[in-house]
PDB file of N, CA and C in Angstrom:
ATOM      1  N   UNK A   1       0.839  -1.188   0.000  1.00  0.00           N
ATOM      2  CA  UNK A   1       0.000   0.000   0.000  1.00  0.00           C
ATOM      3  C   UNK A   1       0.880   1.246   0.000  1.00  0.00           C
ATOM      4  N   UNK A   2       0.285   2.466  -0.548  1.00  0.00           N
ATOM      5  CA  UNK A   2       0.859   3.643  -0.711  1.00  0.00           C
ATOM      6  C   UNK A   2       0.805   4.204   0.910  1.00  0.00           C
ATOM      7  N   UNK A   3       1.907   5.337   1.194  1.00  0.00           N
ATOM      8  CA  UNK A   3       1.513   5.647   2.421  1.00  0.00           C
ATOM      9  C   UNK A   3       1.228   7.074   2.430  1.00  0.00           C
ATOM     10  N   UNK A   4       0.427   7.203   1.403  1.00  0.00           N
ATOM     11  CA  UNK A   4      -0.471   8.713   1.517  1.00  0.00           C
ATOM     12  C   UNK A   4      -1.496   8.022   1.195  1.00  0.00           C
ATOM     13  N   UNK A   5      -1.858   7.141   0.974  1.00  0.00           N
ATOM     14  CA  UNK A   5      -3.398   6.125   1.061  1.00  0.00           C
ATOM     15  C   UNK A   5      -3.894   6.215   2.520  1.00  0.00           C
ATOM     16  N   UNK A   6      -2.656   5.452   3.039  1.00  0.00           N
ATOM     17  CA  UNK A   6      -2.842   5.002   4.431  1.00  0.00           C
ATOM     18  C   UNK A   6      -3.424   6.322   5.419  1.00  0.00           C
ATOM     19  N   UNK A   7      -2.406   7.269   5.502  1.00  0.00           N
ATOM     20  CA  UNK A   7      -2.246   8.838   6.005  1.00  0.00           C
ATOM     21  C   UNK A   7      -3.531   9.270   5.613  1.00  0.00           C
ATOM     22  N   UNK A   8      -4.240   9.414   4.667  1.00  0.00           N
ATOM     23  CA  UNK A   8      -5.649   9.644   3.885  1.00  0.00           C
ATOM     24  C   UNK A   8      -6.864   8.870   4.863  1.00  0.00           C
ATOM     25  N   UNK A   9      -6.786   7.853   4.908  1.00  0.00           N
ATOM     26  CA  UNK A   9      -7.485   6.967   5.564  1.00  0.00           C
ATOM     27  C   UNK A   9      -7.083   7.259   7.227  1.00  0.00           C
ATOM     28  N   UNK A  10      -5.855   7.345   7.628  1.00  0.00           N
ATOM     29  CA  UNK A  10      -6.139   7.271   9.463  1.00  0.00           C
ATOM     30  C   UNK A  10      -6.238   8.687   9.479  1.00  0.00           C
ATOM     31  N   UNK A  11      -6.002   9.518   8.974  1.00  0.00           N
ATOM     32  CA  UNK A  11      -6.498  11.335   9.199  1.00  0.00           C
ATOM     33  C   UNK A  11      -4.899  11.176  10.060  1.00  0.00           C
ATOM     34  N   UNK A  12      -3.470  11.373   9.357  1.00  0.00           N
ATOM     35  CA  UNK A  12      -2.584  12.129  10.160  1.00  0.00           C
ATOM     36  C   UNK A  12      -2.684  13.338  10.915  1.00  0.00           C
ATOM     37  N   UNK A  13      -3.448  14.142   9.839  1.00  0.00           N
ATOM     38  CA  UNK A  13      -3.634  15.648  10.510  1.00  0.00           C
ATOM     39  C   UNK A  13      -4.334  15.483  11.983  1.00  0.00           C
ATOM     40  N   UNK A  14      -5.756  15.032  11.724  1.00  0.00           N
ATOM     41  CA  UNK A  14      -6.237  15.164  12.528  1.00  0.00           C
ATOM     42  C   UNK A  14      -5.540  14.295  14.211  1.00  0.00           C
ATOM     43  N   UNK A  15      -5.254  13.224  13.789  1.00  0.00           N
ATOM     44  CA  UNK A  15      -4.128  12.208  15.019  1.00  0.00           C
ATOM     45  C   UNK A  15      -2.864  13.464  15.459  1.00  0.00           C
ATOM     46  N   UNK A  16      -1.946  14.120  14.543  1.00  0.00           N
ATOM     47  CA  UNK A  16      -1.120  15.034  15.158  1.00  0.00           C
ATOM     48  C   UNK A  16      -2.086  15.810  16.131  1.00  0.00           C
ATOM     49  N   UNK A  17      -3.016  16.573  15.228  1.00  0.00           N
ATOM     50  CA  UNK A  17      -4.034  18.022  15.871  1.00  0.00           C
ATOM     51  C   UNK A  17      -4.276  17.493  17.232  1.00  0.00           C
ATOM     52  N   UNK A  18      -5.019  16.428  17.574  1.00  0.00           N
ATOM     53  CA  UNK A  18      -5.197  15.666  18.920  1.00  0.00           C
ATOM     54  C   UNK A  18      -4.085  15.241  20.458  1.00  0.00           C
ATOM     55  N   UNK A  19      -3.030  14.981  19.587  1.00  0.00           N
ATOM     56  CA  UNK A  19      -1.743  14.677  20.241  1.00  0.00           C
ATOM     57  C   UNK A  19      -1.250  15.998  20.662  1.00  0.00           C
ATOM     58  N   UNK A  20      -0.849  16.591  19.965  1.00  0.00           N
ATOM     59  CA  UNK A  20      -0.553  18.519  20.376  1.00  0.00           C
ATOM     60  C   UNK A  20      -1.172  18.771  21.174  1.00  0.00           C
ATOM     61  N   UNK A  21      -3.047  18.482  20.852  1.00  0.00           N
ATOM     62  CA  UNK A  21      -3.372  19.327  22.524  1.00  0.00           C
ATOM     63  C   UNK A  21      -3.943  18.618  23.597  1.00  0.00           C
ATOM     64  N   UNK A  22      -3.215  17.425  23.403  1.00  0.00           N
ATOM     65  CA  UNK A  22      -3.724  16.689  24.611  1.00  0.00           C
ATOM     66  C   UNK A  22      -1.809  16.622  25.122  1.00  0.00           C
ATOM     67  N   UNK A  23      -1.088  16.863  24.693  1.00  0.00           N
ATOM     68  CA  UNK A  23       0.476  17.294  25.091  1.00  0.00           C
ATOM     69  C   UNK A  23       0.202  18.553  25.671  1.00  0.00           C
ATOM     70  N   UNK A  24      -0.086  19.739  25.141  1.00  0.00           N
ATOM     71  CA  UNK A  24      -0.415  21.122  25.903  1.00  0.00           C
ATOM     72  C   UNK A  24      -0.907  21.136  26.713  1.00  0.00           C
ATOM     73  N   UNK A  25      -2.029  20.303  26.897  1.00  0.00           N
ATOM     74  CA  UNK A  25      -2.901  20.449  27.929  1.00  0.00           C
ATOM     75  C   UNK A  25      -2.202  19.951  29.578  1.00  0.00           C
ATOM     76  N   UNK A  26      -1.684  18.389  29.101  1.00  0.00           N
ATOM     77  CA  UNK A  26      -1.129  17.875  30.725  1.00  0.00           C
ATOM     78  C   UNK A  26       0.910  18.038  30.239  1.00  0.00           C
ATOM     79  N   UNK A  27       1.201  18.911  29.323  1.00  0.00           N
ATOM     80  CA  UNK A  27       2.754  18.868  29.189  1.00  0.00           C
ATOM     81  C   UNK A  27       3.449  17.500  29.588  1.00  0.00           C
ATOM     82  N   UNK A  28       2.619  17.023  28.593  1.00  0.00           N
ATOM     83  CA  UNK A  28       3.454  15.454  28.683  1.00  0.00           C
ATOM     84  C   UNK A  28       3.423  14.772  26.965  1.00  0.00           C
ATOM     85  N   UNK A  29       4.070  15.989  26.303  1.00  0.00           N
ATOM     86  CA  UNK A  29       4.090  16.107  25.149  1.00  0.00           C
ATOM     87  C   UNK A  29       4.970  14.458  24.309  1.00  0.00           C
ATOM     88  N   UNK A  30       5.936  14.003  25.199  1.00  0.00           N
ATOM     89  CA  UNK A  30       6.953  12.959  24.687  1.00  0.00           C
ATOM     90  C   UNK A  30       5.489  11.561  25.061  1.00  0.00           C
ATOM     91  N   UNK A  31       4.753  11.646  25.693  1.00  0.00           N
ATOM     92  CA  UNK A  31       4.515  10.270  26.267  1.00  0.00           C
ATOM     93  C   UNK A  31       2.796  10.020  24.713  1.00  0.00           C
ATOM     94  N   UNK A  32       2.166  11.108  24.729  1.00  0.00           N
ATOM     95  CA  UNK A  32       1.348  11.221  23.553  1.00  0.00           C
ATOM     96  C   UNK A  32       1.992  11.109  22.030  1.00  0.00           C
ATOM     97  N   UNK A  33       3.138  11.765  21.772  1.00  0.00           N
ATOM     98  CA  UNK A  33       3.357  11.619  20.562  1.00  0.00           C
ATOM     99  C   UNK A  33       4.135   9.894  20.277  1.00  0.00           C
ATOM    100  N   UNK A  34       4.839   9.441  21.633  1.00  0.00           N
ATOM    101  CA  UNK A  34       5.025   7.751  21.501  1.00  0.00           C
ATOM    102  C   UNK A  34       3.947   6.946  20.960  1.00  0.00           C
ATOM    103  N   UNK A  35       2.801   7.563  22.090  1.00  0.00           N
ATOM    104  CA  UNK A  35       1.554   6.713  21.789  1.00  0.00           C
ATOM    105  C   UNK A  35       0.780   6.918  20.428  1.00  0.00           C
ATOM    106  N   UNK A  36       1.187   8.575  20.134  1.00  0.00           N
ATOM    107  CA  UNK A  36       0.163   8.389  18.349  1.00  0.00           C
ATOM    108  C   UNK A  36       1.208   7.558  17.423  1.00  0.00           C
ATOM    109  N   UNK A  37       2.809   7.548  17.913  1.00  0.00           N
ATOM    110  CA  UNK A  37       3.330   7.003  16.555  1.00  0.00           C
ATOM    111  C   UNK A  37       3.313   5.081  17.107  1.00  0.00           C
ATOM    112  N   UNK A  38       2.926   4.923  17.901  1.00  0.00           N
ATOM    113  CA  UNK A  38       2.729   3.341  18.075  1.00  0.00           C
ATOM    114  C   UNK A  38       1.054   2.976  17.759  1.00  0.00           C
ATOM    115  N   UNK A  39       0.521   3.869  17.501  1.00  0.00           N
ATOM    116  CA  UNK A  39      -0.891   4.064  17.271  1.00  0.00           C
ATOM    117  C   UNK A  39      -1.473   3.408  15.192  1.00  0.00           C
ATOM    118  N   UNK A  40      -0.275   4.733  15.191  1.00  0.00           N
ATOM    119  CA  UNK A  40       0.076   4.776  13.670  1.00  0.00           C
ATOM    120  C   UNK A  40       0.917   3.213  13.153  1.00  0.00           C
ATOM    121  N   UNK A  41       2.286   3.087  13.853  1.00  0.00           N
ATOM    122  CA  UNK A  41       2.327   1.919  13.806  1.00  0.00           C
ATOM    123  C   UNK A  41       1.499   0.805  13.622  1.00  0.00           C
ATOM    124  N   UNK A  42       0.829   0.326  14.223  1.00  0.00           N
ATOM    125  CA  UNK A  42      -0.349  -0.380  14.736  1.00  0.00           C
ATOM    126  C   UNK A  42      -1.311  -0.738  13.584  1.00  0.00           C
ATOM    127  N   UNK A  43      -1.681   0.203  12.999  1.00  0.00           N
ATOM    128  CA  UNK A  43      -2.937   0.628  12.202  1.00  0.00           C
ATOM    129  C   UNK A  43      -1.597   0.314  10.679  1.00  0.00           C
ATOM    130  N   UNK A  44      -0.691   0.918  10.966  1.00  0.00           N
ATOM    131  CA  UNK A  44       0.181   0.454   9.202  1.00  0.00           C
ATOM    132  C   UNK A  44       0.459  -1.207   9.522  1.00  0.00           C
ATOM    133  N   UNK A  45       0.527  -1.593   9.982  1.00  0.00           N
ATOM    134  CA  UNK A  45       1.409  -3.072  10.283  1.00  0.00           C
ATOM    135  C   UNK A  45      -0.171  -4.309   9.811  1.00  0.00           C
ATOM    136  N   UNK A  46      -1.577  -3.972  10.899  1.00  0.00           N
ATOM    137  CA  UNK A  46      -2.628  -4.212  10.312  1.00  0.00           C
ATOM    138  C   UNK A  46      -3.160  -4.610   9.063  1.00  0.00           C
ATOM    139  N   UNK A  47      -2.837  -3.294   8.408  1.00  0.00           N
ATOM    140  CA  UNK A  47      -3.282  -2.750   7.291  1.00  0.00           C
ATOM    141  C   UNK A  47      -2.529  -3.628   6.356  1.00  0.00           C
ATOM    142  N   UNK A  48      -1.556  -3.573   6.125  1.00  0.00           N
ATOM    143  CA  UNK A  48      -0.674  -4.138   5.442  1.00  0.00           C
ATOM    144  C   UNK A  48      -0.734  -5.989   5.638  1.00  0.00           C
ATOM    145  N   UNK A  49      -0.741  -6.477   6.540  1.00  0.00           N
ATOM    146  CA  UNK A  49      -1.455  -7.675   7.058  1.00  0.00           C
ATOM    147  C   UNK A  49      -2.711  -7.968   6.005  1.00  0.00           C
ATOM    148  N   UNK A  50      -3.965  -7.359   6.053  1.00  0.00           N
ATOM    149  CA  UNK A  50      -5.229  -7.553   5.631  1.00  0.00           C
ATOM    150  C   UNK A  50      -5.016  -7.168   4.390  1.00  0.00           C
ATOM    151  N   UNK A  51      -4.450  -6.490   3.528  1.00  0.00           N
ATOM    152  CA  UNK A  51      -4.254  -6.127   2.251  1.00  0.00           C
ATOM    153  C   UNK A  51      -3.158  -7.385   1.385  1.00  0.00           C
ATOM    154  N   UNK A  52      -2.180  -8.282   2.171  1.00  0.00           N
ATOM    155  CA  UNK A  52      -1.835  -9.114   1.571  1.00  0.00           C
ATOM    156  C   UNK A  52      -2.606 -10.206   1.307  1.00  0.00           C
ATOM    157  N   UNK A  53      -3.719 -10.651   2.853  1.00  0.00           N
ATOM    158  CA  UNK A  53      -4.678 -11.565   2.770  1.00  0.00           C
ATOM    159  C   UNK A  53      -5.515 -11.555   1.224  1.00  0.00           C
ATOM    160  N   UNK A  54      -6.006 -10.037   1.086  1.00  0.00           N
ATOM    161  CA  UNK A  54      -6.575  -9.861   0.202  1.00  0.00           C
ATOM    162  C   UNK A  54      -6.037 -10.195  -1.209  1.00  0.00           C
ATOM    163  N   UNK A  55      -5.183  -9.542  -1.134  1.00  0.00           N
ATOM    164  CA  UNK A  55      -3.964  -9.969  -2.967  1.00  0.00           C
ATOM    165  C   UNK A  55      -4.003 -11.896  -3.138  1.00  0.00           C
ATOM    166  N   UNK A  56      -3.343 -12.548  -1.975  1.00  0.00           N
ATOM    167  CA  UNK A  56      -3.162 -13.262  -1.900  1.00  0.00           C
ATOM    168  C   UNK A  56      -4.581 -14.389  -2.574  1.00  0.00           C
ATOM    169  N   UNK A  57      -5.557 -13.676  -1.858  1.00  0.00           N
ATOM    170  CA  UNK A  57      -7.225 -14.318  -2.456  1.00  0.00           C
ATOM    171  C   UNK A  57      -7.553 -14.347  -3.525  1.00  0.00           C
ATOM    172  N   UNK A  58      -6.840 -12.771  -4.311  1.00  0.00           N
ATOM    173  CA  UNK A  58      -7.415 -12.473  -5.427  1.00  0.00           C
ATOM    174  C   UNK A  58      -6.392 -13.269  -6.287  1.00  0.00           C
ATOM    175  N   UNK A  59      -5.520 -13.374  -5.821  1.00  0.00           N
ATOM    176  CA  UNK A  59      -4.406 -14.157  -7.298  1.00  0.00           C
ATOM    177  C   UNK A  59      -4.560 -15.535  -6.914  1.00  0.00           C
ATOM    178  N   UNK A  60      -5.554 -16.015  -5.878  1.00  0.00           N
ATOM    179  CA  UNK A  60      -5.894 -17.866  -5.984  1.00  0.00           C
ATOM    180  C   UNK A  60      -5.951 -18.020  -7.426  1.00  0.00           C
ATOM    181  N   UNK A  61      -5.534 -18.954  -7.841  1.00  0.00           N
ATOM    182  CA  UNK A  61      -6.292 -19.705  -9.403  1.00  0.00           C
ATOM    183  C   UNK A  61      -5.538 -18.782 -10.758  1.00  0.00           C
ATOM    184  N   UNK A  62      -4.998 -17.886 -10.225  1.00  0.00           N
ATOM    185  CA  UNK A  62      -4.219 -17.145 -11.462  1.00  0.00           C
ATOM    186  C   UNK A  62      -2.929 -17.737 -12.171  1.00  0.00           C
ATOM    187  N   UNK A  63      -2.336 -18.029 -13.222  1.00  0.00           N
ATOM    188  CA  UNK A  63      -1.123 -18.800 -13.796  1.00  0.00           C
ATOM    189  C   UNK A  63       0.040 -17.975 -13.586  1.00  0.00           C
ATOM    190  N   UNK A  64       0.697 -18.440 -13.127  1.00  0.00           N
ATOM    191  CA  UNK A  64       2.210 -17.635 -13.359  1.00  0.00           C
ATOM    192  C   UNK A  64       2.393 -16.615 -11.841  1.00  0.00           C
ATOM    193  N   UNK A  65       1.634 -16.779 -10.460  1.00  0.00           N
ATOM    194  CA  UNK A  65       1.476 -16.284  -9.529  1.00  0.00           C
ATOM    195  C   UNK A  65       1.703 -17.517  -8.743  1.00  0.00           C
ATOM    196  N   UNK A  66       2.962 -17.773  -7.563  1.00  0.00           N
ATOM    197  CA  UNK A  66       2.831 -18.520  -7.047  1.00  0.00           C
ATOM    198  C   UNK A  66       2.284 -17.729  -5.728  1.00  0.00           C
ATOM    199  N   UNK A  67       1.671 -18.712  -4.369  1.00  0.00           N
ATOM    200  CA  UNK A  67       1.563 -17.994  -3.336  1.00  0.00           C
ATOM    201  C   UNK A  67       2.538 -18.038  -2.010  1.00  0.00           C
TER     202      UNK A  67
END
């Protein structure tokens, strides 16, 4: 998968916008932005998981595709 697909789909903006002010708010700016990028993590690793399942389904029965 592309990763401005991905970024498109989990709303980066909006996941940073959230993290910033929930960091401003209790100044515990290092412990939120761990958690959005293990968040993000999380959601790419997934993603990428369920999208091979998928390929993998679609090229059953195709010639010249091993699995």
């Amino acid at each position: 998968t592309k990763d401005t697909a991905l970024l498109a789909v989990v709303g980066f903006t909006e996941l940073t916008l959230a993290t910033r002010q929930a960091g401003g708010a209790t100044r515990e700016y290092m412990l939120f932005f761990c958690a959005a990028g293990l968040l993000y993590l999380m959601v790419s690793l997934v993603s990428n998981v369920v999208i091979a399942l998928i390929e993998r389904r679609a090229r059953r029965g195709m010639p010249g595709f091993s699995s």
